[in-house]
PDB file of N, CA and C in Angstrom:
ATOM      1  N   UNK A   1       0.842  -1.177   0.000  1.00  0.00           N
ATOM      2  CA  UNK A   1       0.000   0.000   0.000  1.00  0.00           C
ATOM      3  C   UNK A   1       0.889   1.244   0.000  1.00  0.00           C
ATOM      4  N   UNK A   2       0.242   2.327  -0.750  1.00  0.00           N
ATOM      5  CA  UNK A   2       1.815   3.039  -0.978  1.00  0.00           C
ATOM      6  C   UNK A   2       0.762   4.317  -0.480  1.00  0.00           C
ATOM      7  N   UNK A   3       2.085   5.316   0.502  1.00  0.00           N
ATOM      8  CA  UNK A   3       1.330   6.595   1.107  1.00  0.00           C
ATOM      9  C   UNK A   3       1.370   7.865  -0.042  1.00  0.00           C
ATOM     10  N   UNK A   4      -0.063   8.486   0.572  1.00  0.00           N
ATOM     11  CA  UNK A   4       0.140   9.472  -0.203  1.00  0.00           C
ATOM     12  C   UNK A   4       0.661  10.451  -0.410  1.00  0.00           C
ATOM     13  N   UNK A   5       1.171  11.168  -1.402  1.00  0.00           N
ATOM     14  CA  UNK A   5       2.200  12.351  -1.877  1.00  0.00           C
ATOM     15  C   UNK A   5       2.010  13.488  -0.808  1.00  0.00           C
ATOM     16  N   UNK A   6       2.775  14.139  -0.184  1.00  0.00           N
ATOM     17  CA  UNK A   6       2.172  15.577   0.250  1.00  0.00           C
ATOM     18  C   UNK A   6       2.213  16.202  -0.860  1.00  0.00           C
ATOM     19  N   UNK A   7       1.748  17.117  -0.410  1.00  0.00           N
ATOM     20  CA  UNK A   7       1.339  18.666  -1.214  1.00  0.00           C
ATOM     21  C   UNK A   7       2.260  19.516  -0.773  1.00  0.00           C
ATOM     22  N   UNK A   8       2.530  20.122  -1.892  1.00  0.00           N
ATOM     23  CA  UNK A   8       3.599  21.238  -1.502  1.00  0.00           C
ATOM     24  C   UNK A   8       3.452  21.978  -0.378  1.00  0.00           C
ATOM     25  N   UNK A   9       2.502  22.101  -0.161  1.00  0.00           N
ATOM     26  CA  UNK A   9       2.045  23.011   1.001  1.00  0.00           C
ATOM     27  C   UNK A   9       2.419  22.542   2.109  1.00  0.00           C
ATOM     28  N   UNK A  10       1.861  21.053   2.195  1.00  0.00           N
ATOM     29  CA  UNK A  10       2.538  20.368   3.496  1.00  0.00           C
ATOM     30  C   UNK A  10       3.865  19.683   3.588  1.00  0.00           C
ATOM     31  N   UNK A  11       5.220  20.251   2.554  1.00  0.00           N
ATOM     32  CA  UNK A  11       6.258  20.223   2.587  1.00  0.00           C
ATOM     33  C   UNK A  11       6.568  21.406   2.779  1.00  0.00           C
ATOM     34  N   UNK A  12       6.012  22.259   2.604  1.00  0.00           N
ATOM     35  CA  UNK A  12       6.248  24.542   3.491  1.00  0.00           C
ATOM     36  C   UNK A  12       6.140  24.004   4.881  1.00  0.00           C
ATOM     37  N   UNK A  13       4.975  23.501   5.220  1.00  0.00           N
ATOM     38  CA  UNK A  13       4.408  23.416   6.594  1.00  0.00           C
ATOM     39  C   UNK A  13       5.783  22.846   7.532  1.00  0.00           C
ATOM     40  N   UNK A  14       6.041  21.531   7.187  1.00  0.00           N
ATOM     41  CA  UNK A  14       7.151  21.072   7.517  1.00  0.00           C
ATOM     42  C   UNK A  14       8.610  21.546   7.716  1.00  0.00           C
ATOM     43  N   UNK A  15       8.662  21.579   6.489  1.00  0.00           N
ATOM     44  CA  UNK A  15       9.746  22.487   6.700  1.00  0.00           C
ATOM     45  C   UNK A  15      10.112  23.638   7.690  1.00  0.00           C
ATOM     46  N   UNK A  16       9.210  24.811   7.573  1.00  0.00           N
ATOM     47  CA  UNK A  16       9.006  25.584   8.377  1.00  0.00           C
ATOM     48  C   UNK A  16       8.836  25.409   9.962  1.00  0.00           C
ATOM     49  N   UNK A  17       8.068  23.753  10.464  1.00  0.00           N
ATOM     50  CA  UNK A  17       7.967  23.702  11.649  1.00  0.00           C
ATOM     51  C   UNK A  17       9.199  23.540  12.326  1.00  0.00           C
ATOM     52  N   UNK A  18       9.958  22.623  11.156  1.00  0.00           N
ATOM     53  CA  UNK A  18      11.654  22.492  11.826  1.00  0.00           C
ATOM     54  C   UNK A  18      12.428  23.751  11.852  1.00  0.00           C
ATOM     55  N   UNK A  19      12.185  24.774  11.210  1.00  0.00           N
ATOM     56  CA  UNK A  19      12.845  25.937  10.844  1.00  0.00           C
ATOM     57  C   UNK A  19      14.311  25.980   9.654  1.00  0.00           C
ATOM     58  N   UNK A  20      13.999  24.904   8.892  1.00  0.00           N
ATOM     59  CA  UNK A  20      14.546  24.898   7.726  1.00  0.00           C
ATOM     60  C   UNK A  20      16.056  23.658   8.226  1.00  0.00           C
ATOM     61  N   UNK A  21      16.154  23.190   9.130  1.00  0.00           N
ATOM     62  CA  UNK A  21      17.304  22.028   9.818  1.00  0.00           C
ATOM     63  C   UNK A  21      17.031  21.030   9.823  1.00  0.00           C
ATOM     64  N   UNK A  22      18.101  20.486   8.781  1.00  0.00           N
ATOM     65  CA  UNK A  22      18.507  18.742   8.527  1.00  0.00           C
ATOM     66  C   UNK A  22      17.821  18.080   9.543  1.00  0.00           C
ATOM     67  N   UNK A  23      17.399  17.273   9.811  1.00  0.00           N
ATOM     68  CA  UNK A  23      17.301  16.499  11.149  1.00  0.00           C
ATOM     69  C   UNK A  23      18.057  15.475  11.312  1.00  0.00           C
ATOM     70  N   UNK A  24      19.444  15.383  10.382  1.00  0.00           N
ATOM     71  CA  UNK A  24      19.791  14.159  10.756  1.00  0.00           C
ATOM     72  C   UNK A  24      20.880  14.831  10.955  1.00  0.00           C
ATOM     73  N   UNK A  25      21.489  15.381  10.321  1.00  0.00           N
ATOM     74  CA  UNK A  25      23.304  16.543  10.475  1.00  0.00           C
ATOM     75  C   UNK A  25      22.686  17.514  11.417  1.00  0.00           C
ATOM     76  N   UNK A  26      21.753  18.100  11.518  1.00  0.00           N
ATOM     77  CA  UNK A  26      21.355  19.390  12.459  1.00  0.00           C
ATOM     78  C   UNK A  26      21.868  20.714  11.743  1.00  0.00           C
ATOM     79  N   UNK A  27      21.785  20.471  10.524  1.00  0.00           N
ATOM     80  CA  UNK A  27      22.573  21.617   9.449  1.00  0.00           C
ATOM     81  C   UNK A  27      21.615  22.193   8.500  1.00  0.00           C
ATOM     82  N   UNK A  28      21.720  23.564   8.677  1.00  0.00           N
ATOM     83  CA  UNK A  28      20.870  24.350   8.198  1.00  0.00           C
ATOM     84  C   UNK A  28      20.269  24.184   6.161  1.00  0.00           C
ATOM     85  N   UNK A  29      19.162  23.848   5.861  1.00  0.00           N
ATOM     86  CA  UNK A  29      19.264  23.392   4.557  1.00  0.00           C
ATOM     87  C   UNK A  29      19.093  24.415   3.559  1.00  0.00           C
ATOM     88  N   UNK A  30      19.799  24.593   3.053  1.00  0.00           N
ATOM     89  CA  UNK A  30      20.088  26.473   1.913  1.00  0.00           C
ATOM     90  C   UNK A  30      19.207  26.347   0.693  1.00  0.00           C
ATOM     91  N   UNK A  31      19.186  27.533   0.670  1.00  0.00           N
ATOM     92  CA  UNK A  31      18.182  27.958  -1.063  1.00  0.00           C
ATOM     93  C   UNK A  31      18.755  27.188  -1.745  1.00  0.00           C
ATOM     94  N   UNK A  32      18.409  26.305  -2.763  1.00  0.00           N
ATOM     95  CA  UNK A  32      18.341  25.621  -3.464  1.00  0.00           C
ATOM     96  C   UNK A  32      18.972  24.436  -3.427  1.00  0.00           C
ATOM     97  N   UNK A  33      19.102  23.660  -2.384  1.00  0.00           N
ATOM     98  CA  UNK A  33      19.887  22.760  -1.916  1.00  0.00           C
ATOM     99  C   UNK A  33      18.611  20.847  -1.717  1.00  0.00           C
ATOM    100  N   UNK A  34      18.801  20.480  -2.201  1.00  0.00           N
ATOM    101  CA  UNK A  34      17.757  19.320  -2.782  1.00  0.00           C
ATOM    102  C   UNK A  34      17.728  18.873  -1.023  1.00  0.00           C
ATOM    103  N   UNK A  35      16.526  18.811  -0.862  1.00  0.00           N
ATOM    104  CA  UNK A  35      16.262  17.956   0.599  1.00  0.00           C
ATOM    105  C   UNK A  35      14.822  17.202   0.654  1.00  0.00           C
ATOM    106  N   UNK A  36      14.924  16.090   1.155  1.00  0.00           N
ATOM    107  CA  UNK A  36      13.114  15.555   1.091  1.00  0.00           C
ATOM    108  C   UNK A  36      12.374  15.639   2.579  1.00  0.00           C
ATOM    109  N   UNK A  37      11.420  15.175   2.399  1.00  0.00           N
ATOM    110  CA  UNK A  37      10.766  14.707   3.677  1.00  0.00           C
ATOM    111  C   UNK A  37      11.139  13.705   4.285  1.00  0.00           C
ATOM    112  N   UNK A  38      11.847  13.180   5.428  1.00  0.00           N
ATOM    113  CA  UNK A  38      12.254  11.936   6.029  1.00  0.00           C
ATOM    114  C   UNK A  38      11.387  11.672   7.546  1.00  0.00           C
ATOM    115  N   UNK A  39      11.292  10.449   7.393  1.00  0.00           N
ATOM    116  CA  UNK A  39      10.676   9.754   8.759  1.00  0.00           C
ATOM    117  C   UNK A  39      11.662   9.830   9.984  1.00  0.00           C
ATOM    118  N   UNK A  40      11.232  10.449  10.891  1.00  0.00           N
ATOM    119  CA  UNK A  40      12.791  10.323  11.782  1.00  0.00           C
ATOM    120  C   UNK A  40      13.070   9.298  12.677  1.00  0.00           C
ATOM    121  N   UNK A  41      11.552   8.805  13.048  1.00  0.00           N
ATOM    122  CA  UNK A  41      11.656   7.239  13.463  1.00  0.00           C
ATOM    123  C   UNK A  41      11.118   6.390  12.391  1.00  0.00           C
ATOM    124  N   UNK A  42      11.745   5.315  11.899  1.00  0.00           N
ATOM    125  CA  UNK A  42      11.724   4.953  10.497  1.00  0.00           C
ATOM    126  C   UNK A  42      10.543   4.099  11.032  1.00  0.00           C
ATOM    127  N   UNK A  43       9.161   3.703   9.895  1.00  0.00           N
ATOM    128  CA  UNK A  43       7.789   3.563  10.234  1.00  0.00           C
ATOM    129  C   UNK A  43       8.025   1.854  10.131  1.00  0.00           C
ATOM    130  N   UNK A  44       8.923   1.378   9.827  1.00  0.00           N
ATOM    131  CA  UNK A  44       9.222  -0.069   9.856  1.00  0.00           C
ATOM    132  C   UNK A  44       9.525  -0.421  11.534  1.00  0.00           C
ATOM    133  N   UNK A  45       9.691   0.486  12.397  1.00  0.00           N
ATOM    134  CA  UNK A  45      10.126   0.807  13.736  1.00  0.00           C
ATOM    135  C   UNK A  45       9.355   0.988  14.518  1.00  0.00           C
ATOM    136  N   UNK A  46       7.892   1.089  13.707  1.00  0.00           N
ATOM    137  CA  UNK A  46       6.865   1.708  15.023  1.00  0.00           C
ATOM    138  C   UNK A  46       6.181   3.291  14.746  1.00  0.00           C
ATOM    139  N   UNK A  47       7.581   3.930  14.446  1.00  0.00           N
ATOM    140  CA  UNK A  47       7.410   5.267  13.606  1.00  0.00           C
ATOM    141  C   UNK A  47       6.087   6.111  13.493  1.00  0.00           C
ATOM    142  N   UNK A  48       5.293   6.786  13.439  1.00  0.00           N
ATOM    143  CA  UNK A  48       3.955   7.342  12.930  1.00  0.00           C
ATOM    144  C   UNK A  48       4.087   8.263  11.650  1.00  0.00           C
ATOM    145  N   UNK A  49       3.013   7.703  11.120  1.00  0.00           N
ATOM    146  CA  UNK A  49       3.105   8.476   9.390  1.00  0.00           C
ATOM    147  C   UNK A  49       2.235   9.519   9.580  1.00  0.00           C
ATOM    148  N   UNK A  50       2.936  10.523  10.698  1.00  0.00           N
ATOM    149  CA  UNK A  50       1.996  11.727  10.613  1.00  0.00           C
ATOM    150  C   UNK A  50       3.502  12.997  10.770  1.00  0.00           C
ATOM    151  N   UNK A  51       2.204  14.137  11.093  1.00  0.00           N
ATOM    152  CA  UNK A  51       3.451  15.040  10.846  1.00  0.00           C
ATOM    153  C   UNK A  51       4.636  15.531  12.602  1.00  0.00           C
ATOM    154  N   UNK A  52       4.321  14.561  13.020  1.00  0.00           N
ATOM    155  CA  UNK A  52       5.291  14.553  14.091  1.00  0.00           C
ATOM    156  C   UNK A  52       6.523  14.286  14.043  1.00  0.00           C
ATOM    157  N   UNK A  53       6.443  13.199  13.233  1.00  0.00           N
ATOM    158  CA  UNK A  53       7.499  11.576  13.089  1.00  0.00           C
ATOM    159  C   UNK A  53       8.130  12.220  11.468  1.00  0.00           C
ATOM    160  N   UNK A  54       7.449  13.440  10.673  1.00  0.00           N
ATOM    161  CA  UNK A  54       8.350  14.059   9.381  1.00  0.00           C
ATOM    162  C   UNK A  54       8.703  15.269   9.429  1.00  0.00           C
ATOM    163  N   UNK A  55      10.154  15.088   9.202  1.00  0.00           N
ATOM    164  CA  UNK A  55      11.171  15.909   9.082  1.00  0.00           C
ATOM    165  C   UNK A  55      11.933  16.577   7.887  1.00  0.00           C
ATOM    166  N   UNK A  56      12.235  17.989   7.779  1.00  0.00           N
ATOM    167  CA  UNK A  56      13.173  17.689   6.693  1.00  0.00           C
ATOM    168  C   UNK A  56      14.374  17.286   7.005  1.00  0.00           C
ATOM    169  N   UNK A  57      15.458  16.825   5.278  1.00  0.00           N
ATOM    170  CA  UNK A  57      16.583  16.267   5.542  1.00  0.00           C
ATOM    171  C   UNK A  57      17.485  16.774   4.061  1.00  0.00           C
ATOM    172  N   UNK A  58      18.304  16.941   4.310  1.00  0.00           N
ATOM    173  CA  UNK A  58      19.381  16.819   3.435  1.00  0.00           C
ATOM    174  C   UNK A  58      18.779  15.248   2.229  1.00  0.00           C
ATOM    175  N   UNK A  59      19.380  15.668   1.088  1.00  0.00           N
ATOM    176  CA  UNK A  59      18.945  14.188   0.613  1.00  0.00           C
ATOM    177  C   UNK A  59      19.826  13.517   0.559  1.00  0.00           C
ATOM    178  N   UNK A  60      21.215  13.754   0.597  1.00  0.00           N
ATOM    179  CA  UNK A  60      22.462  12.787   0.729  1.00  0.00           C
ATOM    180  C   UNK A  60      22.335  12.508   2.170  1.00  0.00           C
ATOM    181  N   UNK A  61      21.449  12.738   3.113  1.00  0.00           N
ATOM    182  CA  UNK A  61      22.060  12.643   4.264  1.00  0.00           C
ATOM    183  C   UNK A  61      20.815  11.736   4.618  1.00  0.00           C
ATOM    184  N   UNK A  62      19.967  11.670   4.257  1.00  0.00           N
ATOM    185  CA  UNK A  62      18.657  10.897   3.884  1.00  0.00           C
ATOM    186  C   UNK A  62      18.947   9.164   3.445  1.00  0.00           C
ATOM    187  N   UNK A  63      19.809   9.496   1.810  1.00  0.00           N
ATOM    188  CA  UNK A  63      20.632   8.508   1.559  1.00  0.00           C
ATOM    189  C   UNK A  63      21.559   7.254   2.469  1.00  0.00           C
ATOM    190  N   UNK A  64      22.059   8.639   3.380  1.00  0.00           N
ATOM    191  CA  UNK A  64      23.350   7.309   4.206  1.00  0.00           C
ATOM    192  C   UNK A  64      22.670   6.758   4.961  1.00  0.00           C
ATOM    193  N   UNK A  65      21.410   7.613   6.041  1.00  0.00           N
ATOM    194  CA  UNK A  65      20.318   7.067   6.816  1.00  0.00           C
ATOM    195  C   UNK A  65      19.844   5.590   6.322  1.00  0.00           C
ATOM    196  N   UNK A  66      19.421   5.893   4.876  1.00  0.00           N
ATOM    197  CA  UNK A  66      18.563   4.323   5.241  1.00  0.00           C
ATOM    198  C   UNK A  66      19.718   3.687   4.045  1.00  0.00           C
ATOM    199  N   UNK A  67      20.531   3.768   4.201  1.00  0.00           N
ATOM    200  CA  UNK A  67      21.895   2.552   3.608  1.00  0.00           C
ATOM    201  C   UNK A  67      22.131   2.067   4.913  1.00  0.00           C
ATOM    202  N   UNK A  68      22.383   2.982   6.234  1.00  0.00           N
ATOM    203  CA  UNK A  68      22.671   2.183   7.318  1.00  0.00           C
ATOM    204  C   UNK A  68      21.679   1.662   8.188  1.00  0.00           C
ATOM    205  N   UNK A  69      20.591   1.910   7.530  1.00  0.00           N
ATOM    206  CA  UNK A  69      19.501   1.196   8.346  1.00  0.00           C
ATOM    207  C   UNK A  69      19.037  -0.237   7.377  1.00  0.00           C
ATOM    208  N   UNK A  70      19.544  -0.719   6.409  1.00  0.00           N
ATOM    209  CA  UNK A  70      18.875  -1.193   5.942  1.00  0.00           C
ATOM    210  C   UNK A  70      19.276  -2.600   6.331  1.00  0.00           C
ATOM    211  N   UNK A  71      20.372  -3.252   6.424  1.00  0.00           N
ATOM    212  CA  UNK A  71      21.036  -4.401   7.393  1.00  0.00           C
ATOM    213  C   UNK A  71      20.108  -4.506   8.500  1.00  0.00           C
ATOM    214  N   UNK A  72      20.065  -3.544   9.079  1.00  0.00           N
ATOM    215  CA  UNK A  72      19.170  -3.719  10.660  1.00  0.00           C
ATOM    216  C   UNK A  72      18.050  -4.291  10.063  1.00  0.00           C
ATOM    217  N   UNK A  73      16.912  -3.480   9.305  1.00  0.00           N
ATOM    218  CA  UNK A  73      15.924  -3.751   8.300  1.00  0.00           C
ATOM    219  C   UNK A  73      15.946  -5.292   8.315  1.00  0.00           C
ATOM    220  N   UNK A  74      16.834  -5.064   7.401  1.00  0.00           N
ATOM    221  CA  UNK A  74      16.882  -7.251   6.752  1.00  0.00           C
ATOM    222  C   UNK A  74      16.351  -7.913   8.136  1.00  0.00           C
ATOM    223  N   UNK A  75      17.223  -7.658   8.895  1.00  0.00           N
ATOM    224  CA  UNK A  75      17.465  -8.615  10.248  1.00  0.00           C
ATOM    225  C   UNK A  75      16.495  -8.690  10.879  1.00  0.00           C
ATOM    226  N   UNK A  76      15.937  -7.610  11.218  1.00  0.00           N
ATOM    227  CA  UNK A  76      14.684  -7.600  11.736  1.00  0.00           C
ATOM    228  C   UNK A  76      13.546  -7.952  10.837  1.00  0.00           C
ATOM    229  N   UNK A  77      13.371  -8.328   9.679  1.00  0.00           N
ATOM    230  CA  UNK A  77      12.369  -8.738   9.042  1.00  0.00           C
ATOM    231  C   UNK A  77      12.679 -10.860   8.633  1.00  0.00           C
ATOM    232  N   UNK A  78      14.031 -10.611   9.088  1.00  0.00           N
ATOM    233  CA  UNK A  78      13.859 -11.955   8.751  1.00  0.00           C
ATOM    234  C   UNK A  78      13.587 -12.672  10.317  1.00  0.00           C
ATOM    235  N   UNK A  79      14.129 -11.981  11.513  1.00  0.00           N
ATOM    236  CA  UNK A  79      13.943 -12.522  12.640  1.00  0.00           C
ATOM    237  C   UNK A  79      12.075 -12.643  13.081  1.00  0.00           C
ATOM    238  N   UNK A  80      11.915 -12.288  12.582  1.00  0.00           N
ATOM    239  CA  UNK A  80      10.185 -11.842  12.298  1.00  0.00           C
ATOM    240  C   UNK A  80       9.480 -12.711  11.294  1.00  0.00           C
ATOM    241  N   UNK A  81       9.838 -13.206  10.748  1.00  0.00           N
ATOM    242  CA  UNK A  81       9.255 -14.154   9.718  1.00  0.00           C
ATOM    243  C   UNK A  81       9.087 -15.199  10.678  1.00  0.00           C
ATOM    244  N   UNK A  82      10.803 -15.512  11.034  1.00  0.00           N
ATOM    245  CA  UNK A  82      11.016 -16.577  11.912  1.00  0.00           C
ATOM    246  C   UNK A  82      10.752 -17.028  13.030  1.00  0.00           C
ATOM    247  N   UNK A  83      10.069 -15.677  13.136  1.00  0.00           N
ATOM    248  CA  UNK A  83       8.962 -16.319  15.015  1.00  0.00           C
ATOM    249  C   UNK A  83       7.971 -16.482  14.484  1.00  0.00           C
ATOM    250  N   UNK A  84       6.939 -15.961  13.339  1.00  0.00           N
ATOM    251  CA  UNK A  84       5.991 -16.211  13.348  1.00  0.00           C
ATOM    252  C   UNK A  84       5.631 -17.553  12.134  1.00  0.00           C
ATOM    253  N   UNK A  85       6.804 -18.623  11.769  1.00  0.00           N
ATOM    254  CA  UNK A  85       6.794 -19.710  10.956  1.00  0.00           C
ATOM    255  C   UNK A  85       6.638 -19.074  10.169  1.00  0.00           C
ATOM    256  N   UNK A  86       7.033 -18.531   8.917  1.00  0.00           N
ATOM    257  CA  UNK A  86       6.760 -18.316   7.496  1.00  0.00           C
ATOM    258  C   UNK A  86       8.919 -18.657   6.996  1.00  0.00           C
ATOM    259  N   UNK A  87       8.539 -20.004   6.211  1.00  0.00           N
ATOM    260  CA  UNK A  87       9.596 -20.596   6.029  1.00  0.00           C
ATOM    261  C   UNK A  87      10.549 -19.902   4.540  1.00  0.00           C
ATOM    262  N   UNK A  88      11.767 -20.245   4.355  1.00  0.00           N
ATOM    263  CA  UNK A  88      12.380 -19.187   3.510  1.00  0.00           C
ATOM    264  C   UNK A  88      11.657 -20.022   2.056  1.00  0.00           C
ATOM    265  N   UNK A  89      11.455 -19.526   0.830  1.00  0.00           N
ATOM    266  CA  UNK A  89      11.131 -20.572  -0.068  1.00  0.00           C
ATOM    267  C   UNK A  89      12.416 -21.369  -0.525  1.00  0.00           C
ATOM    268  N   UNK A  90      11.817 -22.432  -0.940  1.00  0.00           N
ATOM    269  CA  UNK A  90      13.126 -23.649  -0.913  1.00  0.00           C
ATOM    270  C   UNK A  90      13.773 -22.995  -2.614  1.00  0.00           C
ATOM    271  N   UNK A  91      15.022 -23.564  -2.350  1.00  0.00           N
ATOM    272  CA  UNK A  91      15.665 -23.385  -3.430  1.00  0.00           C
ATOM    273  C   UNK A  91      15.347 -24.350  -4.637  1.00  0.00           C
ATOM    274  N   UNK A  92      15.134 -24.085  -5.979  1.00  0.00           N
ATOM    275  CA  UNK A  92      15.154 -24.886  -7.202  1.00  0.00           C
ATOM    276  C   UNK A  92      16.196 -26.208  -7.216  1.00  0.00           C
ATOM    277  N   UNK A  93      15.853 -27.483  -7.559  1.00  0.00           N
ATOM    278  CA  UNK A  93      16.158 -28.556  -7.752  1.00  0.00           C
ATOM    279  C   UNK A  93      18.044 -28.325  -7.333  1.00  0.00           C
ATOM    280  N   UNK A  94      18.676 -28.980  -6.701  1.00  0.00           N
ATOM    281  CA  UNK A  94      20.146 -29.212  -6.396  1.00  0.00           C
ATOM    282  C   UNK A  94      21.456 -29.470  -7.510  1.00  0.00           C
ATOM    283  N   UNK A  95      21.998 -29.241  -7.960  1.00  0.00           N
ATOM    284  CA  UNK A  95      23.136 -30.113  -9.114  1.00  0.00           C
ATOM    285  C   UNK A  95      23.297 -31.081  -8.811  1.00  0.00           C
ATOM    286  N   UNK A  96      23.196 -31.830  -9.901  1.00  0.00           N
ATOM    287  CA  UNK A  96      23.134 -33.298  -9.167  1.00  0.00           C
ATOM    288  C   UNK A  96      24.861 -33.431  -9.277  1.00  0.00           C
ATOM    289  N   UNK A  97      24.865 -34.634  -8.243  1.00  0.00           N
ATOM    290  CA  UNK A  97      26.066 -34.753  -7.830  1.00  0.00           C
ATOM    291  C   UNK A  97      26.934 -34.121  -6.621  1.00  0.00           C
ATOM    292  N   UNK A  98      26.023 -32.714  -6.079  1.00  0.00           N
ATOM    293  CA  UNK A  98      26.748 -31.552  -5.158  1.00  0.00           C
ATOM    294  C   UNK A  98      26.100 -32.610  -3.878  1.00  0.00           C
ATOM    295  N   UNK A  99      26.295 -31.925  -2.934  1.00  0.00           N
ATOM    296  CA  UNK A  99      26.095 -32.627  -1.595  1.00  0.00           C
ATOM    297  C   UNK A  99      24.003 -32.134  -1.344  1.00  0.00           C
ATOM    298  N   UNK A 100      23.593 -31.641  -1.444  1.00  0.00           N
ATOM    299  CA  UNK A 100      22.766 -31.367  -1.438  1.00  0.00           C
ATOM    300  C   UNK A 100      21.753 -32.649  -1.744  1.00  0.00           C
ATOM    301  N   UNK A 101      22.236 -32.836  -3.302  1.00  0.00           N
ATOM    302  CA  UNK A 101      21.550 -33.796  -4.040  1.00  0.00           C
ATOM    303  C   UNK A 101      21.313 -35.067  -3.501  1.00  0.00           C
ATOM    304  N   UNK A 102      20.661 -36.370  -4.196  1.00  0.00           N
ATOM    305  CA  UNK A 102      20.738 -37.368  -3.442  1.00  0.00           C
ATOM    306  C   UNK A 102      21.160 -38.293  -4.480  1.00  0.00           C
ATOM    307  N   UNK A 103      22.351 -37.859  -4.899  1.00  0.00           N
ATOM    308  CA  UNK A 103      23.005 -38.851  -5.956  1.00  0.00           C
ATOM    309  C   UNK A 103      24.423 -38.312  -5.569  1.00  0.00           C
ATOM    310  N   UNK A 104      25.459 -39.865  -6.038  1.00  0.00           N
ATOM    311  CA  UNK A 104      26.945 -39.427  -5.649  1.00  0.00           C
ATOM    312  C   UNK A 104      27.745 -40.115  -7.049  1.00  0.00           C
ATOM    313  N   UNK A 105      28.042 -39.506  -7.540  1.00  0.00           N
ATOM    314  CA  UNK A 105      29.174 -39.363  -8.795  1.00  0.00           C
ATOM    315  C   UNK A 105      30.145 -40.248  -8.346  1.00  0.00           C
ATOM    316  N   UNK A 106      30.840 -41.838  -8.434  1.00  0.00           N
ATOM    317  CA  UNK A 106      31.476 -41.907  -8.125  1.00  0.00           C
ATOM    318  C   UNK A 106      32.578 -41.836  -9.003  1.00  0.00           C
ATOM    319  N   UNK A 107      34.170 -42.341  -9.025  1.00  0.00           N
ATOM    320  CA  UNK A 107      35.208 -42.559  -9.674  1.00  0.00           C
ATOM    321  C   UNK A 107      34.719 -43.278 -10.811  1.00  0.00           C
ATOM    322  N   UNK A 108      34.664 -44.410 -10.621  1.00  0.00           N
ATOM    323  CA  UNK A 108      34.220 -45.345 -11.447  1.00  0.00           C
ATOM    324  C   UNK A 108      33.330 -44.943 -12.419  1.00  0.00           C
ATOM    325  N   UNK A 109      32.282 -43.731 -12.505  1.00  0.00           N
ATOM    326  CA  UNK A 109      31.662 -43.153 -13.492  1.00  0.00           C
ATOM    327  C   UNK A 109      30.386 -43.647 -13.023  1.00  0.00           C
ATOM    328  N   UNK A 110      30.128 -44.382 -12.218  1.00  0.00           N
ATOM    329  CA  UNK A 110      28.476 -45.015 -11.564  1.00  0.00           C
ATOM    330  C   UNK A 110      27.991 -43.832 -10.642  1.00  0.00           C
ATOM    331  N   UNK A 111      26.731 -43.666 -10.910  1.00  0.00           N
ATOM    332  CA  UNK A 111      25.599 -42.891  -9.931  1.00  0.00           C
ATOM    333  C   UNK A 111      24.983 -43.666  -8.578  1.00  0.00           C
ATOM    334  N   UNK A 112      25.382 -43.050  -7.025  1.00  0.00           N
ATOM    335  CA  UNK A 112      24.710 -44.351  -6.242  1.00  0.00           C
ATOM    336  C   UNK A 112      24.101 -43.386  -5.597  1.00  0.00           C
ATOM    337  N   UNK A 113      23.077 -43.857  -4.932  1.00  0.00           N
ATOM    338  CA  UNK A 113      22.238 -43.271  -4.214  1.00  0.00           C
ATOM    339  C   UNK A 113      22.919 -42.561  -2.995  1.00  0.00           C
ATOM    340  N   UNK A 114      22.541 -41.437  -2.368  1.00  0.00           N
ATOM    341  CA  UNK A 114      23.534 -41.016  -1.022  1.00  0.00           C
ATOM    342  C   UNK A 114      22.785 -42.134   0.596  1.00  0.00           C
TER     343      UNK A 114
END
């Protein structure tokens, strides 16, 4: 389900409530300097998708944010699968012959069962 766009207006609003500061550097963001709207508690976290929890940000600084959040991300979504049983999907058929498989290649050029 994908959220909806603000309106310019409620990227003024924002902006303005922070008084124009990064929220992640704490650095003032200049006339014409590319910055978005960022979640400051990321909504995968608990976060609220309202205008409490959005901030402006630098967009490179936006960038490193969720590059270094995104490992955590994984981890926590796979540790989460894994309590609640939802199994990884199995991998496509084995090479035969690898250990996996249930056939063994021997010297001799014969196939034996493992």
């Amino acid at each position: 389900m994908r959220r909806a766009r603000l309106s310019r207006l409620d990227r003024i609003r924002i902006f303005d409530a922070a008084d124009g500061v990064c929220c992640i550097c704490k650095c003032q963001i200049q006339p014409g300097e590319r910055w978005i709207v960022e979640h400051e508690k990321p909504l995968w976290l608990g976060g609220a998708d309202d205008d409490t929890n959005r901030k402006p940000a630098h967009e490179r600084c936006a960038i490193g944010k969720t590059t270094s959040e995104a490992p955590v991300k994984a981890k926590n979504d796979r540790q989460r699968a894994n309590h609640i049983g939802i199994k990884r999907k199995p991998k496509s058929r084995p090479l035969p012959g690898s250990r996996a498989s249930g056939w063994k290649h021997k010297l001799s050029g014969e196939w034996v069962r493992r």
